[in-house]
Protein backbone atom coordinates (compact mmCIF):
# COMPACT_ATOMS: atom_id res chain seq x y z
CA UNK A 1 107.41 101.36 81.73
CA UNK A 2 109.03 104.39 79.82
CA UNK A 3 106.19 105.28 77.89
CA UNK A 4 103.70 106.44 80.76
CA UNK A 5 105.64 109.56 82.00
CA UNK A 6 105.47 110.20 78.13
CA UNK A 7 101.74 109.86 78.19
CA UNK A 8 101.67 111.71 81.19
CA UNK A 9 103.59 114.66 79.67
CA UNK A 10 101.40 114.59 76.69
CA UNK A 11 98.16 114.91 78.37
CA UNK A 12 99.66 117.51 80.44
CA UNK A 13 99.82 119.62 76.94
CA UNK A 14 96.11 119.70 76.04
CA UNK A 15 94.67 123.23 76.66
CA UNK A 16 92.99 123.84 80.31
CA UNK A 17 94.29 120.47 81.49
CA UNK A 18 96.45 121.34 85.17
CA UNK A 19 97.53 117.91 86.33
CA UNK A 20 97.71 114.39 84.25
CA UNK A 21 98.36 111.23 86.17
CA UNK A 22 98.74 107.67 84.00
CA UNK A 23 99.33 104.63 85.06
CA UNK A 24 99.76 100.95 83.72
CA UNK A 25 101.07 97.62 85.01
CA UNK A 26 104.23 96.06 83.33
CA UNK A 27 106.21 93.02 84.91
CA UNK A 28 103.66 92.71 87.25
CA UNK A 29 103.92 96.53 88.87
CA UNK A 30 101.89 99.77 88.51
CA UNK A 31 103.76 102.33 87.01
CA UNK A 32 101.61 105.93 87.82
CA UNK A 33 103.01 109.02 86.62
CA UNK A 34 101.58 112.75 87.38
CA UNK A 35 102.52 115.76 86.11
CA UNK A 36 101.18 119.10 86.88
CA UNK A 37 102.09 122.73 86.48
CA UNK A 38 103.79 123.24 89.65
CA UNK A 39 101.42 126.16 90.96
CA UNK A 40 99.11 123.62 92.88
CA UNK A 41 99.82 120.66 95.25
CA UNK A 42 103.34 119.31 94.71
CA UNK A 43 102.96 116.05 92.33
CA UNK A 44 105.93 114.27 94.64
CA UNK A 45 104.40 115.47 98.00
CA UNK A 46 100.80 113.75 96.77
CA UNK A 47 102.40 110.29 94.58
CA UNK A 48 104.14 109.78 98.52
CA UNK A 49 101.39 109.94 100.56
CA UNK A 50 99.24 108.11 98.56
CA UNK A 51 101.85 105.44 97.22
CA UNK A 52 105.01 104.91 99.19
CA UNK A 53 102.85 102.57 101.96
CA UNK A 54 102.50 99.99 98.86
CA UNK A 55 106.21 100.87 96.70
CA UNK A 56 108.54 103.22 95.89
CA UNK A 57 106.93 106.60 95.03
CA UNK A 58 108.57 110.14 95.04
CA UNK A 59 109.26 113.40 92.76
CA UNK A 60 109.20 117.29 92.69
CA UNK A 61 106.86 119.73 92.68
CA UNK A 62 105.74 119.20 88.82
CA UNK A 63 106.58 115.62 87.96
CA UNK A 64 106.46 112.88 89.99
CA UNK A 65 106.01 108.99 89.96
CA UNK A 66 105.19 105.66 91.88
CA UNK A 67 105.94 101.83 91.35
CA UNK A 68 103.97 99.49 93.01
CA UNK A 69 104.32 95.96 92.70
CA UNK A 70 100.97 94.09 92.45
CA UNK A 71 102.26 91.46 95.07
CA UNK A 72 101.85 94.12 97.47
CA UNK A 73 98.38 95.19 97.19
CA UNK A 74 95.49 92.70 98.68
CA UNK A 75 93.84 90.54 96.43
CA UNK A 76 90.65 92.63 95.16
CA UNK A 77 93.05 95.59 94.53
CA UNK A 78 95.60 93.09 92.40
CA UNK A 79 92.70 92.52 90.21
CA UNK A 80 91.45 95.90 89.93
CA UNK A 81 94.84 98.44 89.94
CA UNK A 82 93.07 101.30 88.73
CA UNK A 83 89.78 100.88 90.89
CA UNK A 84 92.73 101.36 93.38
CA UNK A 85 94.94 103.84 91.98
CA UNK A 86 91.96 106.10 91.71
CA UNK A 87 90.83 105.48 95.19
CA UNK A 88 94.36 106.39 96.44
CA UNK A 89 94.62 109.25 94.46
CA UNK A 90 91.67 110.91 94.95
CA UNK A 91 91.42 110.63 98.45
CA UNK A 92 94.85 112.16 99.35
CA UNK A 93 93.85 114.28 96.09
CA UNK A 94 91.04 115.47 98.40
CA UNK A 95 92.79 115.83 101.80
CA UNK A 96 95.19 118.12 100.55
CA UNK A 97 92.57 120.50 98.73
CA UNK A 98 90.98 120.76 102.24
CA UNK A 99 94.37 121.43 103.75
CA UNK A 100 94.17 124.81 101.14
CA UNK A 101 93.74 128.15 102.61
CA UNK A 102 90.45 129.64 101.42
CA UNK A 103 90.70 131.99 98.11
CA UNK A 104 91.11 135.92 98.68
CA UNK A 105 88.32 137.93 97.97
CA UNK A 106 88.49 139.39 94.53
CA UNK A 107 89.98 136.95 92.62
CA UNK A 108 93.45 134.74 92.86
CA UNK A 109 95.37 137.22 94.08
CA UNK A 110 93.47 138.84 96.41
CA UNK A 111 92.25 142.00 93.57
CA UNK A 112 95.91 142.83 93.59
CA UNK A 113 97.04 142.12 89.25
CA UNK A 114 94.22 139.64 88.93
C-alpha cells in the first residue's frame, strides 16, 4: 500500500506532467493516490467527492488519497477497479473543470506578467 503515493510522487516529476493519480488493490482495497501541483483543483477536494461514498478518502490541496475496499463496490466494478476508478475520477475530474471561471483575455493572468 506504501508504494503508490511513491509512484504517484514520481510521475508527478516527469516534465509537463500537472497531476498523477495511481492506484492498486492490496488486501482486497483500492489504494488511489493523486498528486498535483497545487495551482489547479485541490487533489483532497476531488479524491472526496469522487471516493468517500465507497471508503475513506481525503487530503490537501497537492496530495491526497482514497481507500476503498472492494466489498463495497457492486459486483462489475469489484472485477474491474480501474474501469471504475477512472469513471469516478474523470467525471468529478470533469465537473469541477466546468465549475472553472473562464480564462482572462490575454493570457493566464489576464495580460498582467504573463
Amino acid at each position: 500500500e506504501d508504494i503508490v503515493p511513491y509512484i504517484a510522487d514520481f510521475c508527478l516529476e516527469v516534465e509537463g506532467i500537472e497531476w498523477a493519480v495511481v492506484s492498486g488493490v492490496y488486501d482486497r482495497k483500492i489504494v488511489v493516490s493523486a498528486r498535483n501541483y497545487g495551482t489547479t483543483r485541490s487533489a483532497g477536494e476531488l479524491m472526496r467527492a469522487a471516493f468517500s461514498a465507497y471508503g475513506s478518502a481525503g487530503g490537501h490541496r497537492s496530495m491526497a488519497k482514497a481507500v476503498i475496499p472492494l466489498d463495497s463496490l457492486d459486483e462489475k466494478d469489484a472485477k474491474d477497479p480501474q474501469r471504475f476508478l477512472r469513471r469516478r475520477f474523470v467525471e468529478v475530474y470533469q465537473a469541477a473543470l466546468k465549475s472553472l471561471p473562464p480564462p482572462r483575455p490575454g493570457g493566464k493572468n489576464g495580460g498582467k506578467g504573463d
